[in-house]
Protein backbone atom coordinates (compact mmCIF):
# COMPACT_ATOMS: atom_id res chain seq x y z
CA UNK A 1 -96.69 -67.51 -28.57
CA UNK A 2 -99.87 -67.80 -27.00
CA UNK A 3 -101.69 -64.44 -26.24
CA UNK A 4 -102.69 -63.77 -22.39
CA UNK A 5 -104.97 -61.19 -20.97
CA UNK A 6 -103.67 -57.73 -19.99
CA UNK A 7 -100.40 -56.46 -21.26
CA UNK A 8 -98.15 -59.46 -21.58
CA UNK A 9 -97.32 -62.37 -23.39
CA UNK A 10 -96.36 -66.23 -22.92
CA UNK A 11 -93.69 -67.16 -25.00
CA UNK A 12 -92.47 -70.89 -24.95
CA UNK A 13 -88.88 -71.53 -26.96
CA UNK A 14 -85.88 -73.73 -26.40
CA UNK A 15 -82.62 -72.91 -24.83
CA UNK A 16 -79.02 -74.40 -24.47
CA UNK A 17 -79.20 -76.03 -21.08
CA UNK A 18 -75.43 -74.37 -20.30
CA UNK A 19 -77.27 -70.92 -21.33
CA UNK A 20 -80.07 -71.98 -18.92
CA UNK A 21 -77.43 -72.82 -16.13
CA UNK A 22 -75.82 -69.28 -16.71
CA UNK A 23 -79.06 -67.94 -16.36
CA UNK A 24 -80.60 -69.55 -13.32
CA UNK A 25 -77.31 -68.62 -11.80
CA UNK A 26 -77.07 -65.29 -12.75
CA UNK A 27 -80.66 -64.80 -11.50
CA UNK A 28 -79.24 -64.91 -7.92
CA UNK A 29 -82.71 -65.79 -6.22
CA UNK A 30 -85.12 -63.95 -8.94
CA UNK A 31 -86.99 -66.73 -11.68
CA UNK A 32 -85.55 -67.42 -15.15
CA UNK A 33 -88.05 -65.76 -16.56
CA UNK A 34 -87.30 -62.28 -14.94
CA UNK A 35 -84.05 -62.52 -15.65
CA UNK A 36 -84.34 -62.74 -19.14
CA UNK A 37 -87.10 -60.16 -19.11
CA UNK A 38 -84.70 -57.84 -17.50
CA UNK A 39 -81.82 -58.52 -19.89
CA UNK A 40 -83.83 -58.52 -22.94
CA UNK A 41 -85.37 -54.87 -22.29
CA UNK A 42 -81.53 -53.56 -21.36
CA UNK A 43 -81.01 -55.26 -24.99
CA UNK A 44 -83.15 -52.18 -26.32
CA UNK A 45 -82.27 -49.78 -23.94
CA UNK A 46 -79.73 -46.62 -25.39
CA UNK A 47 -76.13 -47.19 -24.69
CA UNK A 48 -75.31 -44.61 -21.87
CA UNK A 49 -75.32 -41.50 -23.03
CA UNK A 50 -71.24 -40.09 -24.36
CA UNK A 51 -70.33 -36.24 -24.68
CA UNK A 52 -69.61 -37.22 -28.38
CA UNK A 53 -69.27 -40.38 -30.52
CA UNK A 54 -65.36 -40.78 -30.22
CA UNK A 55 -66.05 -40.85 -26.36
CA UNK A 56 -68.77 -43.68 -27.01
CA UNK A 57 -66.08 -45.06 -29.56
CA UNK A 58 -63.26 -45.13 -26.97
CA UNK A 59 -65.90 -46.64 -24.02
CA UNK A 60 -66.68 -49.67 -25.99
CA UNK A 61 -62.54 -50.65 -27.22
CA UNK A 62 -62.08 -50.38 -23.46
CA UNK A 63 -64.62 -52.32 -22.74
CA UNK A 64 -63.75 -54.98 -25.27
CA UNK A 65 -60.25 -54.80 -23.92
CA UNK A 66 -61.61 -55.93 -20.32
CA UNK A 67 -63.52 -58.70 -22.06
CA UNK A 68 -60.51 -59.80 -24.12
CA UNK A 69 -58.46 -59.66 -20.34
CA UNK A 70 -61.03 -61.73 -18.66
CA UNK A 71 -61.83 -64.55 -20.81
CA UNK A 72 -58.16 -65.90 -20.37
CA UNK A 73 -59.43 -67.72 -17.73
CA UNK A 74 -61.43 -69.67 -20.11
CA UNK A 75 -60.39 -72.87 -22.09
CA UNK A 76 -59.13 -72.30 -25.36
CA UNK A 77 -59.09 -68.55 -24.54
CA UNK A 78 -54.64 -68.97 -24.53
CA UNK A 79 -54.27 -68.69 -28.47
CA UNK A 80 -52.94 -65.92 -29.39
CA UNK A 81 -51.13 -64.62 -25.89
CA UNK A 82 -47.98 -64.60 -24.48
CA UNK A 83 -46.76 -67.52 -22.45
CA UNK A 84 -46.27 -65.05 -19.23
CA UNK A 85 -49.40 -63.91 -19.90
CA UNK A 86 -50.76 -67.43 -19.99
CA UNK A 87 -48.62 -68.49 -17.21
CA UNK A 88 -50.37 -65.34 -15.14
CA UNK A 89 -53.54 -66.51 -15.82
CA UNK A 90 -53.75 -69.96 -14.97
CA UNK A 91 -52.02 -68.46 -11.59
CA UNK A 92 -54.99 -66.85 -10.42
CA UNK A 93 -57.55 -68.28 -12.74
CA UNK A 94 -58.02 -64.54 -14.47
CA UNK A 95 -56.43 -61.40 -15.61
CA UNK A 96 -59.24 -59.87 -15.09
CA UNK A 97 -57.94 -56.41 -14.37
CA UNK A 98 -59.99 -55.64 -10.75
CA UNK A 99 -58.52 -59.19 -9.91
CA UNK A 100 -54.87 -59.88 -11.22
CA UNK A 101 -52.10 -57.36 -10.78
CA UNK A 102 -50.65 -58.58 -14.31
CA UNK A 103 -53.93 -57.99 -15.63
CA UNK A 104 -53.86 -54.64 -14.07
CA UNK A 105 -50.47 -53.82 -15.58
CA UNK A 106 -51.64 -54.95 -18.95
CA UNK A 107 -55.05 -52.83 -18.83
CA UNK A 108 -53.54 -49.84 -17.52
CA UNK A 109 -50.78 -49.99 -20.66
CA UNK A 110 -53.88 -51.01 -23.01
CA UNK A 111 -55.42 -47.83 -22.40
CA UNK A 112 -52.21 -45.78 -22.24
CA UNK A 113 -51.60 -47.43 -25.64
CA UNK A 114 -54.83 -46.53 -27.17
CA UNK A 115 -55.29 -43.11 -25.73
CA UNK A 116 -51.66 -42.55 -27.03
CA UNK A 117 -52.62 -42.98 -30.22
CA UNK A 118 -55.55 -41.20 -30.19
CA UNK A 119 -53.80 -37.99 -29.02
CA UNK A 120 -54.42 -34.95 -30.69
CA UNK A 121 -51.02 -33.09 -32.20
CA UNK A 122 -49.49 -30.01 -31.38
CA UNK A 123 -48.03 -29.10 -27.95
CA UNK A 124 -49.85 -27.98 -25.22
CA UNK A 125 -49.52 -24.31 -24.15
CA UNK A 126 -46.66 -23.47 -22.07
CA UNK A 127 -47.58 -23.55 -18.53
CA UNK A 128 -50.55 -25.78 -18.81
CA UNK A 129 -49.04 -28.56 -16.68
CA UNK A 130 -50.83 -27.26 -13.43
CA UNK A 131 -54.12 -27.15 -15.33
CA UNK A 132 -53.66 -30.26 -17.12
CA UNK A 133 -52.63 -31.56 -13.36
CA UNK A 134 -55.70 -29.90 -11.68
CA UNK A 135 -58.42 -30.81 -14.41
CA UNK A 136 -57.45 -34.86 -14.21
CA UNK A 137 -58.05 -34.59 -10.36
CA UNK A 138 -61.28 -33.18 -10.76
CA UNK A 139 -61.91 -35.89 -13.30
CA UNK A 140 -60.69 -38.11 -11.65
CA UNK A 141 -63.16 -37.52 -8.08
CA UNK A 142 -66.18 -37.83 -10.99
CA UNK A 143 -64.84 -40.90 -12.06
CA UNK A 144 -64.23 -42.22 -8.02
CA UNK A 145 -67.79 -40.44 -7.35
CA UNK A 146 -69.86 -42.79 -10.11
CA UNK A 147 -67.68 -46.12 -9.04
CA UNK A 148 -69.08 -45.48 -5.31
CA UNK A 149 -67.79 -47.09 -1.89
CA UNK A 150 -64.33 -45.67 -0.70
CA UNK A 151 -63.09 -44.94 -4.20
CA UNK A 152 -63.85 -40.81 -3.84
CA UNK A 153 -61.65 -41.29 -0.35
CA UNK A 154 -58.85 -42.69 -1.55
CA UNK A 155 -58.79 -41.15 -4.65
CA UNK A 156 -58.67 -37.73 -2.38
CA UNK A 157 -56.11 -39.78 0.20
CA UNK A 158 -53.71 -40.11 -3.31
CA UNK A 159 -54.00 -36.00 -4.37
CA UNK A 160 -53.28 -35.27 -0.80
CA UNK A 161 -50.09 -37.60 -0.86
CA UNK A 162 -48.65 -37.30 -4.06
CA UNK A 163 -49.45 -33.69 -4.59
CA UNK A 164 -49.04 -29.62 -3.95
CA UNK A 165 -52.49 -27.77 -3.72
CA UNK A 166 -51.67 -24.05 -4.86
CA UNK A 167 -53.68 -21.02 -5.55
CA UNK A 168 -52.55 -21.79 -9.26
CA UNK A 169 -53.90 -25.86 -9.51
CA UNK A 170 -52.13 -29.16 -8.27
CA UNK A 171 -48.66 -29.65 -8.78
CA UNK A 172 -47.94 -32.94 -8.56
CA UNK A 173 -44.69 -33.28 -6.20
């Protein structure tokens, strides 16, 4: 490391040359070097904030479960999967789940899976289903609102389709 004037250092060190190459790419027009500047200081930055650490808990197995979905596109990534599943794959190149409608299938049931088992006992109150109902619409349009573009519209387009706005909540028809 050699020390420079003013707040910064120069730091010479060795890298991969397929690490450079997924660097330079992912740089999209900016230099190496801010690239890795920018990656190394999200490195230290705080996870986004979660209500609570089961939340945070739940965010990251769904994120690994994306991960685990997309790198069956890569070699040697088949062990362990079924041969549809491989089959799928090699069909589109991914199973990424924003990409593949297999992949889709098997994130949405991932999740279903986990959150399944994760559900607290006990029933819930009698007549709850029109809260229950109304509170994952509303959760739902945050969700839509933080992915951006159309999302909030056709997210609205679906309640207004598939279900009954009442003085008491949504009904779902």
């Amino acid at each position: 490391m050699r020390a420079k004037e003013g707040s910064e250092a120069v730091l010479t060190f060795r890298l991969p040359r397929s690490l450079h190459e997924k660097l330079r790419e992912a740089a999209a027009g900016r230099s190496v070097s801010e690239e890795m500047r920018e990656r190394l200081e999200a490195s230290f930055a705080a996870k986004p904030d979660a209500p609570d650490t089961k939340t945070r808990e739940l965010l990251d197995a769904i994120t690994a479960m994306a991960d685990a979905l997309a790198s069956l596109g890569g070699s040697n990534a088949f062990a362990g999967w079924s041969a549809g599943m491989i089959e799928a794959a090699r069909g589109v190149g991914t199973l990424r789940w924003d990409v593949s409608p297999v992949g889709f299938a098997s994130f949405r049931r991932a999740i279903e899976i986990v959150l399944g088992v994760l559900e607290p006992g006990g029933e819930p109150p009698p007549g709850s289903e029109s809260t229950a109902e109304t509170g994952a619409w509303v959760l739902a349009m945050v969700g839509a609102a933080k992915l951006g573009g159309d999302t909030s519209v056709r997210v609205l387009r679906t309640l207004l389709e598939t279900c009954d706005i009442t003085p008491g909540g949504v009904v779902h028809k």
